[in-house]
PDB file of N, CA and C in Angstrom:
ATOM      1  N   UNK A   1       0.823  -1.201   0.000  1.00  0.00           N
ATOM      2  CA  UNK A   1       0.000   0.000   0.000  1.00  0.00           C
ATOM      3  C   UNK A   1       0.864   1.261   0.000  1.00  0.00           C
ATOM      4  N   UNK A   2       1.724   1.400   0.664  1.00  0.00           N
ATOM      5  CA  UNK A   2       2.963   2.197   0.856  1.00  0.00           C
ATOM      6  C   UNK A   2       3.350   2.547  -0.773  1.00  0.00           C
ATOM      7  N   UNK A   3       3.705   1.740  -1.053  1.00  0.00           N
ATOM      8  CA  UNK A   3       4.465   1.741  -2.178  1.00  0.00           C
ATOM      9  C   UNK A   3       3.773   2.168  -3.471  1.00  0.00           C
ATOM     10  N   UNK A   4       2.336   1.897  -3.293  1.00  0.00           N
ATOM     11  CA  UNK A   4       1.330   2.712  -4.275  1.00  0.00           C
ATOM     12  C   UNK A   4       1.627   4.073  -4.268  1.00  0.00           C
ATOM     13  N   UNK A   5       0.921   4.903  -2.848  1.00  0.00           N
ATOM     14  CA  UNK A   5       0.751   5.872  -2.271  1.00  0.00           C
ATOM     15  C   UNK A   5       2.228   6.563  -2.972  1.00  0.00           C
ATOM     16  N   UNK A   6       3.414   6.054  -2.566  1.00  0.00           N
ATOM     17  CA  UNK A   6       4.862   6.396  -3.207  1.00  0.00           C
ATOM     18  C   UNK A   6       5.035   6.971  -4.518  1.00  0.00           C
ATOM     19  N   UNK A   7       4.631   5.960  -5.431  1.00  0.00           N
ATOM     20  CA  UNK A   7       4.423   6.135  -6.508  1.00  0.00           C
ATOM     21  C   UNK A   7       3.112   7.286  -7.167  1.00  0.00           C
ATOM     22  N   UNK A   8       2.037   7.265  -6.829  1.00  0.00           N
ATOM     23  CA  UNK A   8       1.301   8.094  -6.982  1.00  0.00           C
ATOM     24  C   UNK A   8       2.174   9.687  -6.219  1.00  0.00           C
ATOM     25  N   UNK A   9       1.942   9.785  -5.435  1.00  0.00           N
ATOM     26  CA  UNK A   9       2.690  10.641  -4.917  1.00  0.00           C
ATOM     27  C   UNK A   9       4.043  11.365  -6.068  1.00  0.00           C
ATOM     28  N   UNK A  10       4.991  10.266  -6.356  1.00  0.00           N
ATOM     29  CA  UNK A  10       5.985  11.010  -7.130  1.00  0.00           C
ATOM     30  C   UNK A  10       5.323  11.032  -8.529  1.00  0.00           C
ATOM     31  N   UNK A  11       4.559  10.806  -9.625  1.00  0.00           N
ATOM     32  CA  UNK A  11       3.950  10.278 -10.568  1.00  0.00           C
ATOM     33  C   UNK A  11       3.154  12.124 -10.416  1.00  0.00           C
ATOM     34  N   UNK A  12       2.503  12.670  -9.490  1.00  0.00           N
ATOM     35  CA  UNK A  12       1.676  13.541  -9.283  1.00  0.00           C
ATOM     36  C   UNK A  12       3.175  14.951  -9.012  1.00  0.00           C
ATOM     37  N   UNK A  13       3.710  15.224  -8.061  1.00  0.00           N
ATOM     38  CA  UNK A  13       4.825  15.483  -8.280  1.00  0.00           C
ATOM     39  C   UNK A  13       5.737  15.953  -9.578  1.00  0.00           C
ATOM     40  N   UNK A  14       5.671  14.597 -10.253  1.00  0.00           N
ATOM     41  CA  UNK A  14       6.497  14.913 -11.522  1.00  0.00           C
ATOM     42  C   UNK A  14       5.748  15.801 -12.318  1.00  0.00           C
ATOM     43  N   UNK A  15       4.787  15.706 -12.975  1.00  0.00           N
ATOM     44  CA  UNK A  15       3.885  16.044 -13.307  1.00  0.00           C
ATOM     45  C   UNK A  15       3.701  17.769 -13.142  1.00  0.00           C
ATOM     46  N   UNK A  16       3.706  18.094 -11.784  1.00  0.00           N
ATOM     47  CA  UNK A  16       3.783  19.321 -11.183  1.00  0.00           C
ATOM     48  C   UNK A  16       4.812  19.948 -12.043  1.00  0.00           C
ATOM     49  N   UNK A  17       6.139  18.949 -11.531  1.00  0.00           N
ATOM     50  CA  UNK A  17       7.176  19.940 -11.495  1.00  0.00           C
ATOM     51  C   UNK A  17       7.132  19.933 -13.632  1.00  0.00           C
ATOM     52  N   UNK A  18       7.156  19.003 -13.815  1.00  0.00           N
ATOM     53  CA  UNK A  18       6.908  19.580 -15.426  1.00  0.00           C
ATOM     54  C   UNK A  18       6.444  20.156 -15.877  1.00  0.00           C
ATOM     55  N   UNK A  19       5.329  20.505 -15.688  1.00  0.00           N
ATOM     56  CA  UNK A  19       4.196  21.262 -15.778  1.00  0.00           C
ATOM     57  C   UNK A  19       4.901  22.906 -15.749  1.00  0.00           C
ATOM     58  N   UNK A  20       5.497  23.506 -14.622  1.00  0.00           N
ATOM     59  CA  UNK A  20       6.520  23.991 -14.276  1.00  0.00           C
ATOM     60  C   UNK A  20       7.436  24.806 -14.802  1.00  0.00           C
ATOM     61  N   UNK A  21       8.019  23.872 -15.287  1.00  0.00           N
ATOM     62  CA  UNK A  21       9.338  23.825 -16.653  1.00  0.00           C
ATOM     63  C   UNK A  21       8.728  24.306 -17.766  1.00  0.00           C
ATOM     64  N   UNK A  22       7.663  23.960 -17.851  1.00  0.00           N
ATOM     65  CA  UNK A  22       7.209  24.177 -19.039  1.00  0.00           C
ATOM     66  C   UNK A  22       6.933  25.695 -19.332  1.00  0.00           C
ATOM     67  N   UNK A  23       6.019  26.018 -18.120  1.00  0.00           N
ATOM     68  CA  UNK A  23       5.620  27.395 -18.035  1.00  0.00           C
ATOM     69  C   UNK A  23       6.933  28.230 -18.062  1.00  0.00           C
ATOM     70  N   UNK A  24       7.874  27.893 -17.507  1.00  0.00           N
ATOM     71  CA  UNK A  24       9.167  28.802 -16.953  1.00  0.00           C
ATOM     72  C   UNK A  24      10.100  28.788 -18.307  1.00  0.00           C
ATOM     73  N   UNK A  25       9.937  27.537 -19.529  1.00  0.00           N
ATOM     74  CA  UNK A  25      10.531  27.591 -20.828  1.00  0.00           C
ATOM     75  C   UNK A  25      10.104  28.405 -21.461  1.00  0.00           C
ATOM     76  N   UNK A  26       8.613  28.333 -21.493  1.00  0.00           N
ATOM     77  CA  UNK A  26       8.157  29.625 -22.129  1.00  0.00           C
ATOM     78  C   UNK A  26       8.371  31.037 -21.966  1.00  0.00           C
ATOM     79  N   UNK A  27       8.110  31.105 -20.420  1.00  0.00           N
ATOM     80  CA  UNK A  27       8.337  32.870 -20.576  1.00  0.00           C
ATOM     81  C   UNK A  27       9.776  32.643 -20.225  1.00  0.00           C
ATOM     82  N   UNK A  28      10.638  32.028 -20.279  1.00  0.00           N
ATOM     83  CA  UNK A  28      12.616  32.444 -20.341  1.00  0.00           C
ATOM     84  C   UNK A  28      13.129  32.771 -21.701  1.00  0.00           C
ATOM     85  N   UNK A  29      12.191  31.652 -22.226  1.00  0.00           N
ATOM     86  CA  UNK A  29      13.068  32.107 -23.747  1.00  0.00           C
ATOM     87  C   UNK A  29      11.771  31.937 -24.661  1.00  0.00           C
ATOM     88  N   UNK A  30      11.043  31.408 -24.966  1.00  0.00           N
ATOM     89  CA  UNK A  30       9.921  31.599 -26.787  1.00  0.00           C
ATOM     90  C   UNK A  30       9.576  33.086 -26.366  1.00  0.00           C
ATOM     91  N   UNK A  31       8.815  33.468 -25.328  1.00  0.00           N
ATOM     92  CA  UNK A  31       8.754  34.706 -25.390  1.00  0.00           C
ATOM     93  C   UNK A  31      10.086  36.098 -25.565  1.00  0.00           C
ATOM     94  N   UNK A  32      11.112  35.917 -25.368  1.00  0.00           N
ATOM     95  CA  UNK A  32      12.246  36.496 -25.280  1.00  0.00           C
ATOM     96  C   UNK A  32      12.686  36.372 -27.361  1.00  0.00           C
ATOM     97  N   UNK A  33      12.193  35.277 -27.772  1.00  0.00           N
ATOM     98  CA  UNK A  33      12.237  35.245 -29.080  1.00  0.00           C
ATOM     99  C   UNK A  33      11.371  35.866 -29.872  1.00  0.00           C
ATOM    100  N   UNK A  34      10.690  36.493 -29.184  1.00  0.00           N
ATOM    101  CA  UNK A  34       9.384  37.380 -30.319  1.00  0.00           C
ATOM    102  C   UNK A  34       9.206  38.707 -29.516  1.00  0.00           C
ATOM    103  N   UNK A  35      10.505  39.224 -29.177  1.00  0.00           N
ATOM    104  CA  UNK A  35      10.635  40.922 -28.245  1.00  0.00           C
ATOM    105  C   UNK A  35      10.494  41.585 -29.352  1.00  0.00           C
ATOM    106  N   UNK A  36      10.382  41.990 -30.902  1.00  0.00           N
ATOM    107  CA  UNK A  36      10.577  42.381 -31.875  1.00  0.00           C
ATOM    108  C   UNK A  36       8.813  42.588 -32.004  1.00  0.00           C
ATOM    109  N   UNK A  37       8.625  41.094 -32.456  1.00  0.00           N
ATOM    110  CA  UNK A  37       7.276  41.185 -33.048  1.00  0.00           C
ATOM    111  C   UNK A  37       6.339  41.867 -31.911  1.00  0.00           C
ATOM    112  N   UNK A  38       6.390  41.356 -30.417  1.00  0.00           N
ATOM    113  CA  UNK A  38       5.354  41.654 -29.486  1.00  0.00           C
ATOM    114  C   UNK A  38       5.851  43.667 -29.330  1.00  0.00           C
ATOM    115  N   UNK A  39       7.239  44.087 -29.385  1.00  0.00           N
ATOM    116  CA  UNK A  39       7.263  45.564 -29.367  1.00  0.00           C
ATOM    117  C   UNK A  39       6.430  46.275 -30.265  1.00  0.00           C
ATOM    118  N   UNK A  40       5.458  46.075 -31.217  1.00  0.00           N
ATOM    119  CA  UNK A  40       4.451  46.043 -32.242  1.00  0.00           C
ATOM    120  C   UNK A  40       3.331  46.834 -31.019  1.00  0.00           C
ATOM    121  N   UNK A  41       3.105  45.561 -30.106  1.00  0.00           N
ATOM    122  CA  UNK A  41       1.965  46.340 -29.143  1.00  0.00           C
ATOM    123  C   UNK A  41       2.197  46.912 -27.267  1.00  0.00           C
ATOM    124  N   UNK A  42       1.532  47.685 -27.261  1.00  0.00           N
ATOM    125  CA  UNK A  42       2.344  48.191 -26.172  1.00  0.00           C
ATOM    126  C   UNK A  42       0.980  47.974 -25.153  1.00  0.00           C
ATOM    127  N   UNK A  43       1.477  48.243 -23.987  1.00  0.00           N
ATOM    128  CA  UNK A  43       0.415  48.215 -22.737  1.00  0.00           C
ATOM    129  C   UNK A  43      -0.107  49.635 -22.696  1.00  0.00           C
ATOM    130  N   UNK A  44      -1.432  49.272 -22.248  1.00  0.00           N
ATOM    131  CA  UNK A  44      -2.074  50.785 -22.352  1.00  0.00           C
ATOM    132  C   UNK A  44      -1.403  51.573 -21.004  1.00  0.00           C
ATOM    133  N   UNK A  45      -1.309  51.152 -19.875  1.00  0.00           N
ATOM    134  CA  UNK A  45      -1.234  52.335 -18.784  1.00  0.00           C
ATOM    135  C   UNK A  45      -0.349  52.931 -18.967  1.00  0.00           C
ATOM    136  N   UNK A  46       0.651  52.052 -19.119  1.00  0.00           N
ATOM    137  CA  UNK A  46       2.264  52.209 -18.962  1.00  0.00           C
ATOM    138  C   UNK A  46       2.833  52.509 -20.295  1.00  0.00           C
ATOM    139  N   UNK A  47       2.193  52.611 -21.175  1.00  0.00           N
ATOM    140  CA  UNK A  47       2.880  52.958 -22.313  1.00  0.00           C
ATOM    141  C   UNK A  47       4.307  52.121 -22.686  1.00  0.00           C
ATOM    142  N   UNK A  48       4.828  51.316 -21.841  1.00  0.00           N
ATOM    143  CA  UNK A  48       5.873  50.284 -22.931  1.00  0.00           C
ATOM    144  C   UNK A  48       5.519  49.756 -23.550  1.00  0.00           C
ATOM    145  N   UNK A  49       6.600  49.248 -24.778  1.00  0.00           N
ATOM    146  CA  UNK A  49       6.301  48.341 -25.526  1.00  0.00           C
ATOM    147  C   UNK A  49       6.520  47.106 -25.157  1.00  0.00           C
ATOM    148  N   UNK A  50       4.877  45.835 -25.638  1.00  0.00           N
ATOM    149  CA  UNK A  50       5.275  44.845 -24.266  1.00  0.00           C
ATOM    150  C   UNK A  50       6.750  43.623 -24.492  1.00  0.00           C
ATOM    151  N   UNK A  51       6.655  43.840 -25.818  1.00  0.00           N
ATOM    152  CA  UNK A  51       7.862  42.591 -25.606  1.00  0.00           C
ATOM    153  C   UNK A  51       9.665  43.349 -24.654  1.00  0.00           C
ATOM    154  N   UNK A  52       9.304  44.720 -24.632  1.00  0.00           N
ATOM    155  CA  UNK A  52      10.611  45.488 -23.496  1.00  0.00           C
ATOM    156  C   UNK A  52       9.752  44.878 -22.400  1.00  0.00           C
ATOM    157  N   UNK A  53       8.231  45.144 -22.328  1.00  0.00           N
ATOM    158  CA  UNK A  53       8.046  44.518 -20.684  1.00  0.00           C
ATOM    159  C   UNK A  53       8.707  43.640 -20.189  1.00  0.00           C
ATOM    160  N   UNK A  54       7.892  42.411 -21.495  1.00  0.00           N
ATOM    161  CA  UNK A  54       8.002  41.521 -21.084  1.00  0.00           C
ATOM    162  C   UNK A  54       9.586  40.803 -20.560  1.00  0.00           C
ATOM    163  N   UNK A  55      10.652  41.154 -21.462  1.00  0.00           N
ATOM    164  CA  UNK A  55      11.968  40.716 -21.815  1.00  0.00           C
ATOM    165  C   UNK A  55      12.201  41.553 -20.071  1.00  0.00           C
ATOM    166  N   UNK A  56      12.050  42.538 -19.530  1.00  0.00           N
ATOM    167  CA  UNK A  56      12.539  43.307 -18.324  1.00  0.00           C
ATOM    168  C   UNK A  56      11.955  42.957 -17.309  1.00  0.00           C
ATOM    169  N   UNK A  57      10.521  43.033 -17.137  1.00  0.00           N
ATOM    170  CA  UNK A  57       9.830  42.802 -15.988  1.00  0.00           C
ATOM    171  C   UNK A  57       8.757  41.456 -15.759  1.00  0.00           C
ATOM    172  N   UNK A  58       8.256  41.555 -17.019  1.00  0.00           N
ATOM    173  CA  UNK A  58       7.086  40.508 -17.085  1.00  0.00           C
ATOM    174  C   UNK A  58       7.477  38.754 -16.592  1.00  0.00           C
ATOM    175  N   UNK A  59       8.514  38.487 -16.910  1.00  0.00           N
ATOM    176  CA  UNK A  59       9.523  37.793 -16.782  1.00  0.00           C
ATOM    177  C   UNK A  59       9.540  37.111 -15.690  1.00  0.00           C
ATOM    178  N   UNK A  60      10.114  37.942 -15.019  1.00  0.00           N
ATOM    179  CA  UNK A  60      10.227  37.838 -13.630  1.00  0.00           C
ATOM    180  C   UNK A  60       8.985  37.835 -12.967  1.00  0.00           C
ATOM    181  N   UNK A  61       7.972  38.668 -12.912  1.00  0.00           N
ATOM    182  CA  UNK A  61       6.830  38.754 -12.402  1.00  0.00           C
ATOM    183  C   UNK A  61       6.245  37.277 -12.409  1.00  0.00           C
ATOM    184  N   UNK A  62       6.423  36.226 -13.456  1.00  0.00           N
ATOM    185  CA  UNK A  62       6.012  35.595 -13.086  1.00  0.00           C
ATOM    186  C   UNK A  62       6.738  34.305 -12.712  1.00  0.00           C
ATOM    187  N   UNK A  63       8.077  34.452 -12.702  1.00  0.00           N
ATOM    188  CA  UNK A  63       8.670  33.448 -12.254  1.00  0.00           C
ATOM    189  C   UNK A  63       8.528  33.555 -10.484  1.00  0.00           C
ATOM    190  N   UNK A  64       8.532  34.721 -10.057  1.00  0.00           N
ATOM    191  CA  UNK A  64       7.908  35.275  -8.552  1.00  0.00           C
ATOM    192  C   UNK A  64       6.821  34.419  -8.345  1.00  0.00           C
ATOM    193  N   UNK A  65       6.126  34.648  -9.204  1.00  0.00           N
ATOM    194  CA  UNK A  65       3.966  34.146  -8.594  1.00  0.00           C
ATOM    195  C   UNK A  65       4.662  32.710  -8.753  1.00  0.00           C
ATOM    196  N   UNK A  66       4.904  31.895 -10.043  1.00  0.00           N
ATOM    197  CA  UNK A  66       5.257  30.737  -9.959  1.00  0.00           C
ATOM    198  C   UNK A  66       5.634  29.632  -9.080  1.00  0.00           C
ATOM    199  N   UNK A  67       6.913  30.916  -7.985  1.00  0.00           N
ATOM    200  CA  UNK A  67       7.501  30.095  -7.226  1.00  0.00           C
ATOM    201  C   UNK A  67       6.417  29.338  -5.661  1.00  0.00           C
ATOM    202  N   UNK A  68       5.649  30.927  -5.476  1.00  0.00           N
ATOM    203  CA  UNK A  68       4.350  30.779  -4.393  1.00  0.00           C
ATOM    204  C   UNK A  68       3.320  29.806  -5.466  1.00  0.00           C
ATOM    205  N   UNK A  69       2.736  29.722  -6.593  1.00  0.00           N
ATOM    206  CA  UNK A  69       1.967  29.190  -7.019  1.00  0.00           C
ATOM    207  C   UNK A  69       2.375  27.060  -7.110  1.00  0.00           C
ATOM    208  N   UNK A  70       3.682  27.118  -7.111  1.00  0.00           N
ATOM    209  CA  UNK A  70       4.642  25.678  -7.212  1.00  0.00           C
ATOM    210  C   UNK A  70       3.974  25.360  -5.803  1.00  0.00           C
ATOM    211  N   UNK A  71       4.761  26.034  -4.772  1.00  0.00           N
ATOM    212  CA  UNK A  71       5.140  25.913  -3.794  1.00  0.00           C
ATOM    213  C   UNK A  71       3.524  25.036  -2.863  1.00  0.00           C
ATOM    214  N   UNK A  72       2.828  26.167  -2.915  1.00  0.00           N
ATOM    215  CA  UNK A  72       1.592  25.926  -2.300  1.00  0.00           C
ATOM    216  C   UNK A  72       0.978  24.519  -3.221  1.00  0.00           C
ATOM    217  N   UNK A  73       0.983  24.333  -4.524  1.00  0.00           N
ATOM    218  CA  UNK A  73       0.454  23.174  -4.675  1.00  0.00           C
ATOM    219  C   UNK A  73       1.138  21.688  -4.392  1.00  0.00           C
ATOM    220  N   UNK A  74       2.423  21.715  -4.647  1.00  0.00           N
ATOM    221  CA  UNK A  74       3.157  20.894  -3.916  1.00  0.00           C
ATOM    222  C   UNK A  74       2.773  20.231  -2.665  1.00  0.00           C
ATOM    223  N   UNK A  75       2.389  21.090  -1.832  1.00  0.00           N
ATOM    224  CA  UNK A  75       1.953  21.404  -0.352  1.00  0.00           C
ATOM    225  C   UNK A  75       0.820  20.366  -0.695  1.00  0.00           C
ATOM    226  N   UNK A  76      -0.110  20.734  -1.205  1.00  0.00           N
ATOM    227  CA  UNK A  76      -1.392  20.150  -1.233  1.00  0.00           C
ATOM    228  C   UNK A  76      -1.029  18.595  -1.841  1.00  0.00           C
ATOM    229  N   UNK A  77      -0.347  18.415  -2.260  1.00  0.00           N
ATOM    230  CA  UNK A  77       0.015  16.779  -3.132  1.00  0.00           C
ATOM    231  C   UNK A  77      -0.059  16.828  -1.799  1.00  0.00           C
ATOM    232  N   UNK A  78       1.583  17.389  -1.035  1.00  0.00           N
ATOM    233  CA  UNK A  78       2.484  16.464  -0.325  1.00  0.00           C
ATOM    234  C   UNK A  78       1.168  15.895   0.839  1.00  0.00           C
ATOM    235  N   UNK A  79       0.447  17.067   1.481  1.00  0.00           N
ATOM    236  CA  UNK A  79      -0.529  16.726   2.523  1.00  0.00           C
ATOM    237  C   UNK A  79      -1.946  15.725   1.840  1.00  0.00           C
ATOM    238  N   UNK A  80      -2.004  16.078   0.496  1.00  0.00           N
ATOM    239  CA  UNK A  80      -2.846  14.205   0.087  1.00  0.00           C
ATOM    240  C   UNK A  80      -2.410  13.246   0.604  1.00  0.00           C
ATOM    241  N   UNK A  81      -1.071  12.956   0.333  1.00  0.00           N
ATOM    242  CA  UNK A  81      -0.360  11.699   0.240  1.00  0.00           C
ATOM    243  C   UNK A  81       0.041  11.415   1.811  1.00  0.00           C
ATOM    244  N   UNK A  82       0.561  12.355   2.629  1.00  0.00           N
ATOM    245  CA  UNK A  82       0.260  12.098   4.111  1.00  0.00           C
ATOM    246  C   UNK A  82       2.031  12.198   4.137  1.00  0.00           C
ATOM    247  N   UNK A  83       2.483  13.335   3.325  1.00  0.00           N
ATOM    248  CA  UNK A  83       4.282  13.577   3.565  1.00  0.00           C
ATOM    249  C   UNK A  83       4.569  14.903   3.574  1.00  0.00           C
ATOM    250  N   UNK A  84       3.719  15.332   4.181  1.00  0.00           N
ATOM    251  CA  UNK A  84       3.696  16.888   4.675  1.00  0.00           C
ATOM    252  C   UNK A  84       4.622  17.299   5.565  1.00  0.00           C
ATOM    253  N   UNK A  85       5.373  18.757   5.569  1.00  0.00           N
ATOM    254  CA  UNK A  85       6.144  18.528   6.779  1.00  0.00           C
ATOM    255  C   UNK A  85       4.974  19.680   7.430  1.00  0.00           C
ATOM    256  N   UNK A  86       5.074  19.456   9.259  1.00  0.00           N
ATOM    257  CA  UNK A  86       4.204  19.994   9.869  1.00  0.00           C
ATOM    258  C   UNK A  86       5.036  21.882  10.135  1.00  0.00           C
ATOM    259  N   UNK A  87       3.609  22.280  10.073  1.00  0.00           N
ATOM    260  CA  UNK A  87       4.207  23.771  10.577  1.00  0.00           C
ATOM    261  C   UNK A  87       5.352  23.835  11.729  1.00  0.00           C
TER     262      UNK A  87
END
């Protein structure tokens, strides 16, 4: 039974963390490859053009949320599976 739970557990996990990668491939570099085409449209408040946003700030902004957005679901596997660490 253990050894299910194990497996599900890392199987759910992996998954996460790929999931992850994936998002973080995208905005590191495909978006960083179209700073040209996306400088075309700009953000209304702020008036940059978004692929400068994006390439400067946007970037980051969401590798930030990402890390709280990883983090907390992780959490929720780990406390399914009953491998939580306690507060």
């Amino acid at each position: 039974m253990q050894e299910t739970n194990d497996q599900a557990h890392w199987r759910r996990t992996t998954k996460l963390m790929l999931a992850h990668l994936g998002i973080w491939f995208f905005f590191g570099y495909v978006i960083h490859m179209f700073v040209n085409t996306l400088n075309q449209y700009t953000i209304p408040i702020l008036k940059f053009p978004l692929g400068f946003y994006m390439a400067a700030q946007g970037s980051l902004i969401v590798f930030v949320v990402m890390l709280f957005v990883f983090a907390y679901q992780q959490d929720k596997i780990d406390r399914e599976h009953g491998v939580a660490e306690d507060d």
